[in-house]
C-alpha atoms as a PDB file:
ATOM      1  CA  UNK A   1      10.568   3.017  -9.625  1.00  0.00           C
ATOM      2  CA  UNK A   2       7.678   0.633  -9.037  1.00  0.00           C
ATOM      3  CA  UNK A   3       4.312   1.268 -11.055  1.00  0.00           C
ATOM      4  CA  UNK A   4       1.334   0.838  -8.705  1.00  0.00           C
ATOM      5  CA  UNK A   5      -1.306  -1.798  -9.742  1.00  0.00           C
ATOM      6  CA  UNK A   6      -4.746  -1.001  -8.328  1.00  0.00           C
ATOM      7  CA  UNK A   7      -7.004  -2.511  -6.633  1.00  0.00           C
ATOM      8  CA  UNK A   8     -10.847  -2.762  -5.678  1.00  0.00           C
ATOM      9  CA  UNK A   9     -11.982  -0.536  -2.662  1.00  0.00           C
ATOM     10  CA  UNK A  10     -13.046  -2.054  -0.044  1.00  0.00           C
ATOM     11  CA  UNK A  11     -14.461   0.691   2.066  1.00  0.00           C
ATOM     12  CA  UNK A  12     -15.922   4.462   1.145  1.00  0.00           C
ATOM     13  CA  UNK A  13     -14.376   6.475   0.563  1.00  0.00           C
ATOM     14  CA  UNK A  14     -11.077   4.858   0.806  1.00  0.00           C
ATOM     15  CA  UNK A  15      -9.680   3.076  -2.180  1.00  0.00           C
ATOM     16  CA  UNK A  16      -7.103   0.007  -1.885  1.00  0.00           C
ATOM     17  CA  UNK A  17      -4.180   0.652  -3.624  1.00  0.00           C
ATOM     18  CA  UNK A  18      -0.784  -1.198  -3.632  1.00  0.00           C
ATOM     19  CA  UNK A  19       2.794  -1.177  -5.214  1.00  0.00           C
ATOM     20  CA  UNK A  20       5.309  -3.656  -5.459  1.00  0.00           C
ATOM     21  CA  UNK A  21       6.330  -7.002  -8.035  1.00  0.00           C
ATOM     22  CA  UNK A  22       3.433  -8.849 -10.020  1.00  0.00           C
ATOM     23  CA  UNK A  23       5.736 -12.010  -9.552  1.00  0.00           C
ATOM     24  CA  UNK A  24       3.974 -15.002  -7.680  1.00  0.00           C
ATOM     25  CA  UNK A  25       5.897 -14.511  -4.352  1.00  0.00           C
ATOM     26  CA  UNK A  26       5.738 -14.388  -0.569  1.00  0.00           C
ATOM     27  CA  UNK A  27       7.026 -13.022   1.774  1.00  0.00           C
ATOM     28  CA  UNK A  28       6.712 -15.294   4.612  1.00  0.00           C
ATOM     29  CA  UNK A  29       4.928 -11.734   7.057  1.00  0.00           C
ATOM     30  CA  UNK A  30       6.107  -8.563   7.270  1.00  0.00           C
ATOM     31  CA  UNK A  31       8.320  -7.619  10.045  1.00  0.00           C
ATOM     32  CA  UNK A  32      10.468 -11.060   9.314  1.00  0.00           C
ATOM     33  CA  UNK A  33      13.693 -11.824  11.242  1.00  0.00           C
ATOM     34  CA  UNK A  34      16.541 -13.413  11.267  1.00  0.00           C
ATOM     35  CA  UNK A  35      19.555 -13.874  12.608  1.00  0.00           C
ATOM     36  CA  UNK A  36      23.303 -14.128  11.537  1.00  0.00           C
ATOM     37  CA  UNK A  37      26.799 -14.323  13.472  1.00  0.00           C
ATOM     38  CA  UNK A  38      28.204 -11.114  12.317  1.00  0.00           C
ATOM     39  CA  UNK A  39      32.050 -11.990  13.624  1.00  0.00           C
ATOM     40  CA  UNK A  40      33.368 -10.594  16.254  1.00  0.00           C
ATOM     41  CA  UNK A  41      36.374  -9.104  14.387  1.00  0.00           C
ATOM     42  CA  UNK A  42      33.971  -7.224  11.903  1.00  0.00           C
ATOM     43  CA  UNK A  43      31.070  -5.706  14.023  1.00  0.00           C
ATOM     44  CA  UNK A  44      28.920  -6.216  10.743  1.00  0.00           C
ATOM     45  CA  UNK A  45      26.654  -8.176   8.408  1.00  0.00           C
ATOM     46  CA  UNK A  46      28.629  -8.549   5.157  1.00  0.00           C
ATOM     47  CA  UNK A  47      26.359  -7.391   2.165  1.00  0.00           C
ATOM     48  CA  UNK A  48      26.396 -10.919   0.932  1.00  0.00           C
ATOM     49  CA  UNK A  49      25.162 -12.287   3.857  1.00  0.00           C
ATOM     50  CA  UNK A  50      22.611 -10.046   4.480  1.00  0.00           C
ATOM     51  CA  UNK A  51      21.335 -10.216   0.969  1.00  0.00           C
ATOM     52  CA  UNK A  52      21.588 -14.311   1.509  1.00  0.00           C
ATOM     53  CA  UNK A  53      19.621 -13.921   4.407  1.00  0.00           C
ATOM     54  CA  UNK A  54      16.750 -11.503   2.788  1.00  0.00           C
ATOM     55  CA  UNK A  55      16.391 -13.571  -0.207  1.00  0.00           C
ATOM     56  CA  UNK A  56      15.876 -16.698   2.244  1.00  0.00           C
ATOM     57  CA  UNK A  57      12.416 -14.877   3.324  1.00  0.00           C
ATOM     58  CA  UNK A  58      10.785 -15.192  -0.283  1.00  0.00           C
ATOM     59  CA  UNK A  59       9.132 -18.224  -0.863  1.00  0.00           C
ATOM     60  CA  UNK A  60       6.592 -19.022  -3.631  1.00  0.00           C
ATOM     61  CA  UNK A  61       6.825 -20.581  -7.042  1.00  0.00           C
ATOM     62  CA  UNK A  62       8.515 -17.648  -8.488  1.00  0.00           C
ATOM     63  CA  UNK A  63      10.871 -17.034  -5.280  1.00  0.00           C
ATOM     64  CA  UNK A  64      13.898 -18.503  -7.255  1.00  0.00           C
ATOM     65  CA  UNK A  65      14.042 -15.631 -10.108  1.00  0.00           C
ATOM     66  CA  UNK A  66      13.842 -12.907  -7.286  1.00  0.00           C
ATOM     67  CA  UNK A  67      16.916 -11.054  -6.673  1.00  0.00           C
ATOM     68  CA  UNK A  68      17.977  -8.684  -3.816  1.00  0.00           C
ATOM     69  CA  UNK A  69      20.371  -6.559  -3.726  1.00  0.00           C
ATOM     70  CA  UNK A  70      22.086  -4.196  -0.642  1.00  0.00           C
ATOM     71  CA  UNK A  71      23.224  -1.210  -0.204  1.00  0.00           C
ATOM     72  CA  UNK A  72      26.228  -2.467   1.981  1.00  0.00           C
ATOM     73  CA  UNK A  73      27.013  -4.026   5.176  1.00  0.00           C
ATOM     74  CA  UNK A  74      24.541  -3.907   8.286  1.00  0.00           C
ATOM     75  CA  UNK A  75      26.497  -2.430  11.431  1.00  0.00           C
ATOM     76  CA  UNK A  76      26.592  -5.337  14.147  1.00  0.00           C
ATOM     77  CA  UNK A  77      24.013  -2.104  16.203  1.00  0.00           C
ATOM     78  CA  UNK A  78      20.697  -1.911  17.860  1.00  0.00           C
ATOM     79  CA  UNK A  79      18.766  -0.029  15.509  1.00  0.00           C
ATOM     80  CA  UNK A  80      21.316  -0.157  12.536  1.00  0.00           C
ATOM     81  CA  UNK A  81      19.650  -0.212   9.380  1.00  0.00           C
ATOM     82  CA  UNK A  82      20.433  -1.158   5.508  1.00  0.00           C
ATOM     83  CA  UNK A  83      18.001  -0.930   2.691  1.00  0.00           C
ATOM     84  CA  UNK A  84      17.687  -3.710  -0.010  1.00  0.00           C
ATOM     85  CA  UNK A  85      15.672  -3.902  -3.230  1.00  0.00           C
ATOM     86  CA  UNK A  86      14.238  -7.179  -4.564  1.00  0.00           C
ATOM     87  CA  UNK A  87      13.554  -7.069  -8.317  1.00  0.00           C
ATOM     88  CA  UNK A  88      11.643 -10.136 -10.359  1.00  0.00           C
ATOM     89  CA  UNK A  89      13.809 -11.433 -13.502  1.00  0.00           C
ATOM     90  CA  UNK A  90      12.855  -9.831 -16.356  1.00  0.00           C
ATOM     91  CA  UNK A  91      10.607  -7.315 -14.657  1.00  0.00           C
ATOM     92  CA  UNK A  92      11.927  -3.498 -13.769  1.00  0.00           C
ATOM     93  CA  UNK A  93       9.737  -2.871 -11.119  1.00  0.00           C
ATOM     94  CA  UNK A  94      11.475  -3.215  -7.560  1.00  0.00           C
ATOM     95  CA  UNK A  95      10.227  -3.722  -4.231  1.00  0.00           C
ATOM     96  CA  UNK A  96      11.950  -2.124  -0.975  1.00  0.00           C
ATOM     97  CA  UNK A  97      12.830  -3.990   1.872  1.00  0.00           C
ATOM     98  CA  UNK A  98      14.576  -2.555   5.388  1.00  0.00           C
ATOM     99  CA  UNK A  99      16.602  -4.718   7.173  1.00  0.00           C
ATOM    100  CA  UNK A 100      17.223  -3.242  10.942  1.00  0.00           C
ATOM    101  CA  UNK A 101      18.933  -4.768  14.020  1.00  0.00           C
ATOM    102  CA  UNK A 102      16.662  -5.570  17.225  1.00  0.00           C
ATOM    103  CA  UNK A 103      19.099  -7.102  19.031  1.00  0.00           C
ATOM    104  CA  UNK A 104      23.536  -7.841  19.127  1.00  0.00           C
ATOM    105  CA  UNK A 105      24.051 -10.933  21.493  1.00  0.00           C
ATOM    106  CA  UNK A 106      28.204 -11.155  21.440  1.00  0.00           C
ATOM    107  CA  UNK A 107      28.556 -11.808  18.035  1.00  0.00           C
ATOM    108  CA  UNK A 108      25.075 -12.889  17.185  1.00  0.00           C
ATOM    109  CA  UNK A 109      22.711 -10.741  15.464  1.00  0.00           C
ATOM    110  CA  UNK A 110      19.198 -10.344  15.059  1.00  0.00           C
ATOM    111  CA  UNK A 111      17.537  -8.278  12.918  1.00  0.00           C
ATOM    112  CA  UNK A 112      13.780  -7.336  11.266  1.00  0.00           C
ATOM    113  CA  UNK A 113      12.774  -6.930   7.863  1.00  0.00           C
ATOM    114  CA  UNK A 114      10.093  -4.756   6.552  1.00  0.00           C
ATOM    115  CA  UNK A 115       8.406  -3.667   3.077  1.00  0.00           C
ATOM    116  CA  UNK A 116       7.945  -0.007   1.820  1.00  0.00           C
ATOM    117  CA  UNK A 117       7.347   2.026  -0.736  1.00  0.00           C
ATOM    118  CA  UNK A 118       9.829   5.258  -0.777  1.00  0.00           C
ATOM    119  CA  UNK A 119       8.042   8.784  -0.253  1.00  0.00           C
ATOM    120  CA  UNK A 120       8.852   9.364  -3.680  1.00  0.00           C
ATOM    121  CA  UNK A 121       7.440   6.414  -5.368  1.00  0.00           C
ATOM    122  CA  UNK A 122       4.081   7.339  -2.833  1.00  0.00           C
ATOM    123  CA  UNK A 123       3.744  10.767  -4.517  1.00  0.00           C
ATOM    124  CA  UNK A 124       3.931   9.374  -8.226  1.00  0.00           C
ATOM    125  CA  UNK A 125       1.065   6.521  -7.054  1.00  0.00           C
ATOM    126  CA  UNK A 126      -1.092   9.105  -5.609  1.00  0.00           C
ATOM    127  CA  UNK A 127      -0.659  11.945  -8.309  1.00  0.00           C
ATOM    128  CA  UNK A 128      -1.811   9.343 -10.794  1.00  0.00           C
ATOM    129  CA  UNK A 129      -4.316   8.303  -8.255  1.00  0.00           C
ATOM    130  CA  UNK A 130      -5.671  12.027  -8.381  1.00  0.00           C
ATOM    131  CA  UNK A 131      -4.994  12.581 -12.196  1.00  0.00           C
ATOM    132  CA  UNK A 132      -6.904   9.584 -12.920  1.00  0.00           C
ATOM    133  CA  UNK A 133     -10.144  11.300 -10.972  1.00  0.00           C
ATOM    134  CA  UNK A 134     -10.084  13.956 -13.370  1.00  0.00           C
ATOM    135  CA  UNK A 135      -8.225  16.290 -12.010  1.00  0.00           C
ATOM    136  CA  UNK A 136      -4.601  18.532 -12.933  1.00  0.00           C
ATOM    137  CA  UNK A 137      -1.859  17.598 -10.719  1.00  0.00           C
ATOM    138  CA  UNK A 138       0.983  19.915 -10.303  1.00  0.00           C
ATOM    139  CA  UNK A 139       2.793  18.453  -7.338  1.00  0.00           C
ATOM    140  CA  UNK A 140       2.751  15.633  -4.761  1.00  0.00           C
ATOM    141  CA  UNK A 141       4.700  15.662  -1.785  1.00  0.00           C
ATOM    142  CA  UNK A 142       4.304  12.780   1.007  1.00  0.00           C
ATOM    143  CA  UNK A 143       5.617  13.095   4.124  1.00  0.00           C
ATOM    144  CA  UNK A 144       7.326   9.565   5.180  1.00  0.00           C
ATOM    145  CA  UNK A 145       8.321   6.399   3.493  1.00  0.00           C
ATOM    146  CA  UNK A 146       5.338   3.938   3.885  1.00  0.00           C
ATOM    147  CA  UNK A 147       6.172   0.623   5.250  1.00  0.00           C
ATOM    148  CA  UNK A 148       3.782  -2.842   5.431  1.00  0.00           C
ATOM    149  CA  UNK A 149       2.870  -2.507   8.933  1.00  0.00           C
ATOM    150  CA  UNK A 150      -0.571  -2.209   9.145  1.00  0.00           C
ATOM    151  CA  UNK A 151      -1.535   1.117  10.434  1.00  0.00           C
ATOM    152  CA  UNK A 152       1.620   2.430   8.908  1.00  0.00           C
ATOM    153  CA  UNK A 153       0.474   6.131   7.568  1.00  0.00           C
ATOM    154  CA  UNK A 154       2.438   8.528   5.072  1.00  0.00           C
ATOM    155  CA  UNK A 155       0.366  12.146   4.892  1.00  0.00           C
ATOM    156  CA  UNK A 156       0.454  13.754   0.841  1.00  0.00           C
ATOM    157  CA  UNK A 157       0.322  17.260  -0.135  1.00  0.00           C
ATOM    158  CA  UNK A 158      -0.813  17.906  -3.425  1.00  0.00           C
ATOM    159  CA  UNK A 159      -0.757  21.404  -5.540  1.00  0.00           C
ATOM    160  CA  UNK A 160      -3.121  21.444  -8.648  1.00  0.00           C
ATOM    161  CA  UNK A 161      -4.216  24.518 -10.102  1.00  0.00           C
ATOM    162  CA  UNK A 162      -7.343  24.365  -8.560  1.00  0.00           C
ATOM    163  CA  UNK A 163      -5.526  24.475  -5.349  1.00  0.00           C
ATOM    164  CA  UNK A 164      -4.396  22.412  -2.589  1.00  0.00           C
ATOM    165  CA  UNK A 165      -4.934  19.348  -0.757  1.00  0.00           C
ATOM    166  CA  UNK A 166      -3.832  16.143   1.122  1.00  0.00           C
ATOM    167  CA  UNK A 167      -4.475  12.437   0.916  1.00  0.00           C
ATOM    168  CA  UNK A 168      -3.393  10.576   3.979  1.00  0.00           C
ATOM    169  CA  UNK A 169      -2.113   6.611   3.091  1.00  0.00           C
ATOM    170  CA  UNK A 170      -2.471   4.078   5.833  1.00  0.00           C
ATOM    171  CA  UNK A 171      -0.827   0.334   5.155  1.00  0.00           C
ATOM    172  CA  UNK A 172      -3.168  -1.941   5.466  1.00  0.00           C
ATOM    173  CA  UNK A 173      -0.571  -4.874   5.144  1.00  0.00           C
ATOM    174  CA  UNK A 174       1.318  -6.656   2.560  1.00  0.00           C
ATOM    175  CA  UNK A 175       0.079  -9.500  -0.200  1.00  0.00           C
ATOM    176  CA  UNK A 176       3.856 -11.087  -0.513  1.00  0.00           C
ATOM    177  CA  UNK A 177       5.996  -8.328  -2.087  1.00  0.00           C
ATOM    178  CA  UNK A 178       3.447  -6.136  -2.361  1.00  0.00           C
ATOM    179  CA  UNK A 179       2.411  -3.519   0.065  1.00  0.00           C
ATOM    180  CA  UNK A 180      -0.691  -2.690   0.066  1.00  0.00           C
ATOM    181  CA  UNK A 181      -2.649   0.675   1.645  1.00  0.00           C
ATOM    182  CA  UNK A 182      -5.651   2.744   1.533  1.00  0.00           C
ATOM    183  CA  UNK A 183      -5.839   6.433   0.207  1.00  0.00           C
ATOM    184  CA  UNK A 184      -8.184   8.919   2.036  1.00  0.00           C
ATOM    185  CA  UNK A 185      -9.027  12.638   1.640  1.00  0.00           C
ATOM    186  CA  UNK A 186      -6.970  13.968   3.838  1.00  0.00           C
ATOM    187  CA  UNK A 187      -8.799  17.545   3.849  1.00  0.00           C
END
């Protein structure tokens, strides 16, 4: 699971926060595509190819240690979708990248790729986010995976023994493989 590096805020009260690899790398904008010929015997993106194609996004001096892995295929379907991880050499933390078809033209097909950070790995960020203010955490719960488009939002519920409250997290973009969002008090 990623570790979140922090940093400055750039507006009150929100803070800036971000998760993803510290490696030097781009990714060329969020929301990439690209398009392979999936075969018309096949009806899918073979897991190699897809992974071939992904990788071919990431660019930057460190691009060439950066390895991504799929899940599986990607169905030859409008709004089929596979997730990849990319992970640096050497470094455990991962970053999460969607692949998802926009378009099937016979046997050509297009697809987008986005960043995000999983619900899960969300919760951890923002419970040490709140811990890290001083106060107890007992649980953090956010509603929705959290992608790189800006505007993207992901709403957290958190239980401390004080009591209860919500931080709402709102992508503000991606810096290469990093996604990057603000945290608000979400009342």
């Amino acid at each position: 699971m990623p570790r979140p590096t922090r940093q400055p805020s750039t507006s009150s009260p929100a803070r800036r926060a971000g998760l993803a690899l510290a490696a030097a790398v781009a990714l060329l904008a969020a929301g990439c595509s690209g398009s392979v010929s999936a075969g018309t015997e096949t009806a899918t993106v073979a897991q190699e190819e897809l992974e071939t194609q992904v990788a071919g996004f990431i660019t930057g001096a460190d691009a060439d240690t950066i390895d991504v892995t799929c899940e599986g295929d990607l169905d030859a379907e409008e709004g089929a979708s596979q997730e990849c991880v990319a992970t640096a050499e050497g470094d455990p933390q991962e970053t999460n990248i969607r692949a998802t078809v926009e378009t099937v033209n016979e046997d050509d097909v297009d697809f987008s790729i986005d960043l995000y950070v999983t619900a899960a790995a969300l919760a951890d960020f923002v419970a040490d986010y709140v811990e890290d203010q001083g106060i107890t955490v007992d649980s953090v719960e956010c509603s929705d995976d959290l992608s790189a488009t800006p505007g993207d939002t992901s709403r957290c519920e958190i239980a401390s023994p004080d009591g209860e409250g919500a931080v709402e997290a709102t992508s503000t973009g991606n810096d290469g493989l990093q996604v990057i969002f603000d945290i608000v008090d979400a009342g």
